[in-house]
C-alpha atoms as a PDB file:
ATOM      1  CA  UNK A   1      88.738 -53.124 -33.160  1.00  0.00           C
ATOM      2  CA  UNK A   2      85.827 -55.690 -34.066  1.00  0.00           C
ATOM      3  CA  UNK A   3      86.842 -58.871 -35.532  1.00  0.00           C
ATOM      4  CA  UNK A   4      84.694 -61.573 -37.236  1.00  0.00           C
ATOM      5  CA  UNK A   5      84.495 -65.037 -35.300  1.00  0.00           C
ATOM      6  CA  UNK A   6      83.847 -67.455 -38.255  1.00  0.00           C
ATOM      7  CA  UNK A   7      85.518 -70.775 -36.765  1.00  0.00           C
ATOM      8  CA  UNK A   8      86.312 -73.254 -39.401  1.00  0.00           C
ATOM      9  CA  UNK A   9      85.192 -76.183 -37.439  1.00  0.00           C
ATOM     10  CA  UNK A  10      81.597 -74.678 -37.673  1.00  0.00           C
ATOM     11  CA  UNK A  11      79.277 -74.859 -40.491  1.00  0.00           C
ATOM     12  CA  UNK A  12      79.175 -71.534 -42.257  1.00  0.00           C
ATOM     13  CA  UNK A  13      76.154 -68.443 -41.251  1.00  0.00           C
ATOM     14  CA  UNK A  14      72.702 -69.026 -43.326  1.00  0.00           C
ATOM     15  CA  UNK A  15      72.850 -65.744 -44.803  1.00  0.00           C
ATOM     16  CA  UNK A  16      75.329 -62.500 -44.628  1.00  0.00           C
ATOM     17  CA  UNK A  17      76.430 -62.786 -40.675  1.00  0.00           C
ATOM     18  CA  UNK A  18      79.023 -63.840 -38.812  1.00  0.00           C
ATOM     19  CA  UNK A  19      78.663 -66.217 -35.940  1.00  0.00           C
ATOM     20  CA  UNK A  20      80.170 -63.639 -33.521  1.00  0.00           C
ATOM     21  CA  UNK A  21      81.988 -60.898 -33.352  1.00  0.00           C
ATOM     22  CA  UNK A  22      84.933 -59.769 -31.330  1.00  0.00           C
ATOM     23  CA  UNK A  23      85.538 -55.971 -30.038  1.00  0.00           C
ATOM     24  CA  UNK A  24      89.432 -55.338 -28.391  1.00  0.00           C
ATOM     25  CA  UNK A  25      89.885 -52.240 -26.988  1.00  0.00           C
ATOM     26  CA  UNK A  26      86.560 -50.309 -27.384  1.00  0.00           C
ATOM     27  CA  UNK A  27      86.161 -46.618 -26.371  1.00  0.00           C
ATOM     28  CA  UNK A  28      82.519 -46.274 -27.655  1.00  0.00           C
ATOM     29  CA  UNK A  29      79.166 -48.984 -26.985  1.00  0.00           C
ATOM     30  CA  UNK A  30      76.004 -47.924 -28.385  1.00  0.00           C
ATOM     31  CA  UNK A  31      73.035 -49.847 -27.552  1.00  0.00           C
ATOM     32  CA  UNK A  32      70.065 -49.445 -29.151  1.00  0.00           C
ATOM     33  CA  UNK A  33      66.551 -50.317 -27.695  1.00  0.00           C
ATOM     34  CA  UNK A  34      64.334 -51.810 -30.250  1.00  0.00           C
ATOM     35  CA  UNK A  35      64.021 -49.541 -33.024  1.00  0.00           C
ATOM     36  CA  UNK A  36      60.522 -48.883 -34.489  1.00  0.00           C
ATOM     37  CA  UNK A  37      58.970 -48.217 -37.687  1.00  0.00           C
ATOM     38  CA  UNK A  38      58.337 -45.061 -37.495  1.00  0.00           C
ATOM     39  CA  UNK A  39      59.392 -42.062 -39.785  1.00  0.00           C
ATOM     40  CA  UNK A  40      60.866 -38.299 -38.509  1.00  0.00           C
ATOM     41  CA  UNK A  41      57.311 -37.476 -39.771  1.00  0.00           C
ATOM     42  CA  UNK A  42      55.605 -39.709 -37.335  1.00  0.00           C
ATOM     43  CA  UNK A  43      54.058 -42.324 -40.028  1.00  0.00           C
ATOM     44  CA  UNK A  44      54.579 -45.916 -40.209  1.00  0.00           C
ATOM     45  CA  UNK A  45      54.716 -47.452 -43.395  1.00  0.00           C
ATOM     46  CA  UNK A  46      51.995 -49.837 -44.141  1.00  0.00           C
ATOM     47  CA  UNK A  47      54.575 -52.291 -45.837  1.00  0.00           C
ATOM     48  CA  UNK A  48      57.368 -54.723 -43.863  1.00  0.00           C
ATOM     49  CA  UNK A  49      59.963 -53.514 -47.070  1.00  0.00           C
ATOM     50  CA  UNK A  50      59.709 -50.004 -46.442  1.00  0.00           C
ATOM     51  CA  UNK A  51      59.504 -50.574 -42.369  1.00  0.00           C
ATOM     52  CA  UNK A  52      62.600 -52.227 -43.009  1.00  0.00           C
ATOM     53  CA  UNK A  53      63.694 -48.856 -44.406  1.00  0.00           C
ATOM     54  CA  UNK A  54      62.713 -46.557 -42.124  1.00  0.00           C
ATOM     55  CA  UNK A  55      64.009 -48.714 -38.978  1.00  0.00           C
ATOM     56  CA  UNK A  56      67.652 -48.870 -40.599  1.00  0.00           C
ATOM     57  CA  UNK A  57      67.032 -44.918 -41.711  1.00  0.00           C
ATOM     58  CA  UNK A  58      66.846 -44.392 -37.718  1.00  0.00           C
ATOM     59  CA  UNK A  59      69.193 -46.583 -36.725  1.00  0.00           C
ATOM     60  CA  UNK A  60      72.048 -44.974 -38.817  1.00  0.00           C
ATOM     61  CA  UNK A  61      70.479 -41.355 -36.923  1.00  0.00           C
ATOM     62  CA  UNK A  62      70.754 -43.142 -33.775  1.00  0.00           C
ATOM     63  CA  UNK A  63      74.411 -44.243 -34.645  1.00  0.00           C
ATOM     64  CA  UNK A  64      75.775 -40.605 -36.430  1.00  0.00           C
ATOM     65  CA  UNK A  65      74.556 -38.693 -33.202  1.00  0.00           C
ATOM     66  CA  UNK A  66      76.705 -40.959 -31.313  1.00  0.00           C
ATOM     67  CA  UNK A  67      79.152 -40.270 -33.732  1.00  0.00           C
ATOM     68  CA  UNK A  68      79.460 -43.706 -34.973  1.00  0.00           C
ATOM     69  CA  UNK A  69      78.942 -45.501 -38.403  1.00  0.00           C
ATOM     70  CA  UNK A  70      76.365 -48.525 -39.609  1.00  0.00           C
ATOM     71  CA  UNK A  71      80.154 -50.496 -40.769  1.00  0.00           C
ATOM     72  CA  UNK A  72      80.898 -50.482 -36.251  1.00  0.00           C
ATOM     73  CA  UNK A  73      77.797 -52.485 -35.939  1.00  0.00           C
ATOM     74  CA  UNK A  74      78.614 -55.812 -34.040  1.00  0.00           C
ATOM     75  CA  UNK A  75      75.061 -57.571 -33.523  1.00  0.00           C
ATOM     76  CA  UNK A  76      71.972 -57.123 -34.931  1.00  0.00           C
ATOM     77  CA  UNK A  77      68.521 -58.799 -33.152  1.00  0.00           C
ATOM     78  CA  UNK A  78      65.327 -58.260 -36.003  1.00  0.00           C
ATOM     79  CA  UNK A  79      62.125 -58.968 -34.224  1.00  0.00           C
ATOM     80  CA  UNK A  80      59.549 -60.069 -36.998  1.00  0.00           C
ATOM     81  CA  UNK A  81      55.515 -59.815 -36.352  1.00  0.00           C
ATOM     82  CA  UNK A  82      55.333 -64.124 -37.187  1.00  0.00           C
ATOM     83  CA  UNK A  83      52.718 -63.187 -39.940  1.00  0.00           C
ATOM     84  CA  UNK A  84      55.106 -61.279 -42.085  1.00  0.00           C
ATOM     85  CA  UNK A  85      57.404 -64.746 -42.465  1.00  0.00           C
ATOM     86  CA  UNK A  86      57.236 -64.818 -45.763  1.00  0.00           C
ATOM     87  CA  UNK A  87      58.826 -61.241 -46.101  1.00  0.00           C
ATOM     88  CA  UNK A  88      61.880 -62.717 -44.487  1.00  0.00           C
ATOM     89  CA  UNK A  89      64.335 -62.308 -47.619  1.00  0.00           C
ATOM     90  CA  UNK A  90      62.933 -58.511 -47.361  1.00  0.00           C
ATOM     91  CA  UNK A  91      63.922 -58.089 -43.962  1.00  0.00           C
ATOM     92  CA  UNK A  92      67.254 -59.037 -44.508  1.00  0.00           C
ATOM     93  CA  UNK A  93      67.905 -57.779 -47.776  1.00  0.00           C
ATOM     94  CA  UNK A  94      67.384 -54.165 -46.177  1.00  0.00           C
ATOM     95  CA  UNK A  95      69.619 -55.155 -43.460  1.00  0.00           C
ATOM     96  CA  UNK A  96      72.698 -55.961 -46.049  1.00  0.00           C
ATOM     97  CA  UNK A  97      71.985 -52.967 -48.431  1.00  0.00           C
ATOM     98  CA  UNK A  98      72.399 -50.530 -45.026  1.00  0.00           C
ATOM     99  CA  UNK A  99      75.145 -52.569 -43.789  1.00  0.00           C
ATOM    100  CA  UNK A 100      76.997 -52.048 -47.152  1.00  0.00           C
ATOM    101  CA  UNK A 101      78.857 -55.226 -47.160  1.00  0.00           C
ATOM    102  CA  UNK A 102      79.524 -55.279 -43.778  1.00  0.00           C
ATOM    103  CA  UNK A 103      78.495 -58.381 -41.537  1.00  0.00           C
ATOM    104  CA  UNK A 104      77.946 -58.487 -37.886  1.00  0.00           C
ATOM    105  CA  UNK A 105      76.490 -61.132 -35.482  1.00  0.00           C
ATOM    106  CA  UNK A 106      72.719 -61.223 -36.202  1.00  0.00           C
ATOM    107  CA  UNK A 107      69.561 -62.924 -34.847  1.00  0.00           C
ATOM    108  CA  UNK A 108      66.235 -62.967 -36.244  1.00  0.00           C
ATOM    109  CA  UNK A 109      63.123 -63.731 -34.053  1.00  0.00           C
ATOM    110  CA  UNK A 110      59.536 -64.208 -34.858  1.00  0.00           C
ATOM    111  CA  UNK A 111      57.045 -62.781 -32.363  1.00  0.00           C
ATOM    112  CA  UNK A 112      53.225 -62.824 -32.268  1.00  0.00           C
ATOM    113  CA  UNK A 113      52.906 -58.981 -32.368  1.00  0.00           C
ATOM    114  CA  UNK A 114      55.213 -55.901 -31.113  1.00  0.00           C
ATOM    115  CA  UNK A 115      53.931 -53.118 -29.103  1.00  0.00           C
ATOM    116  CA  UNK A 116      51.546 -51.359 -31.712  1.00  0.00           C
ATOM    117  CA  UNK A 117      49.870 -53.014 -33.984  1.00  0.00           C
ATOM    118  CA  UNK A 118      50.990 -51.659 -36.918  1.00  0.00           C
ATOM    119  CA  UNK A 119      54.373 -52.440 -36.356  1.00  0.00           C
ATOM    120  CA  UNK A 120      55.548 -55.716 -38.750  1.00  0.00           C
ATOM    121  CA  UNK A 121      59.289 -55.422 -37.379  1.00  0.00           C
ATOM    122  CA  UNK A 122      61.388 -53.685 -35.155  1.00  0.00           C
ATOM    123  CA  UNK A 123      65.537 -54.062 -35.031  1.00  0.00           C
ATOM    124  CA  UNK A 124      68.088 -53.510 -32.310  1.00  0.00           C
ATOM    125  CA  UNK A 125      71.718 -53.132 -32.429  1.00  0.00           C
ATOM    126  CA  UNK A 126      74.778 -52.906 -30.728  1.00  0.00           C
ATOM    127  CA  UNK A 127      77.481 -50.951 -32.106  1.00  0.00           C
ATOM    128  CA  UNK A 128      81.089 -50.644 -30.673  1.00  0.00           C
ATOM    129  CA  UNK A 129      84.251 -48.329 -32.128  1.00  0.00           C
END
């Protein structure tokens, strides 16, 4: 079971996170390496919005062939090329639509570039059922 870790002697998340999560008794861990851009087709999306699609598409693949769901996602890290700051809301209005109204624990960093340059973003989870 995950639970949300929201203590009320803390000032509440800046956006749709908790502050931590807790998993009891888990019989399945996924984690995911940093999850790219790319498409089944091999593209990349020019744009950060529909990167942001694309990485949650394959995270959700990543999660059903572990036969898991987005909702037993526990902690989210987004890694952000530093240029693309101002596509921030984008970034983690993708993450809430494919979370559904779920929250986990999540981190954003900025970096000054990933591993190719066409990548804007690139997202890694953990997941636990």
């Amino acid at each position: 079971m995950n639970t949300p870790i929201l203590p009320p002697t803390m000032a509440p998340p800046a956006a749709n996170y908790v502050h931590a999560m807790l998993s009891t008794d888990a019989s399945r861990i996924v984690h995911t390496s940093g999850v790219v851009p790319i498409a089944a087709d091999g593209s990349t999306p020019a744009g950060i919005a529909e990167q942001a699609e694309v990485v949650w598409a394959n995270i959700e693949a990543i999660l059903t062939e572990a036969d898991l769901s987005l909702s037993d996602v526990v902690s989210v890290t987004t890694y952000v090329v530093v240029d693309q700051i101002g596509a921030l809301g984008t970034v983690m209005a993708a993450r809430d639509r494919a979370l559904g109204g779920h929250r986990a624990a999540s981190t954003l960093v900025t970096v000054p570039a990933l591993a190719r340059p066409e990548w804007l973003m690139e997202i890694a989870v953990v997941a636990v059922a």
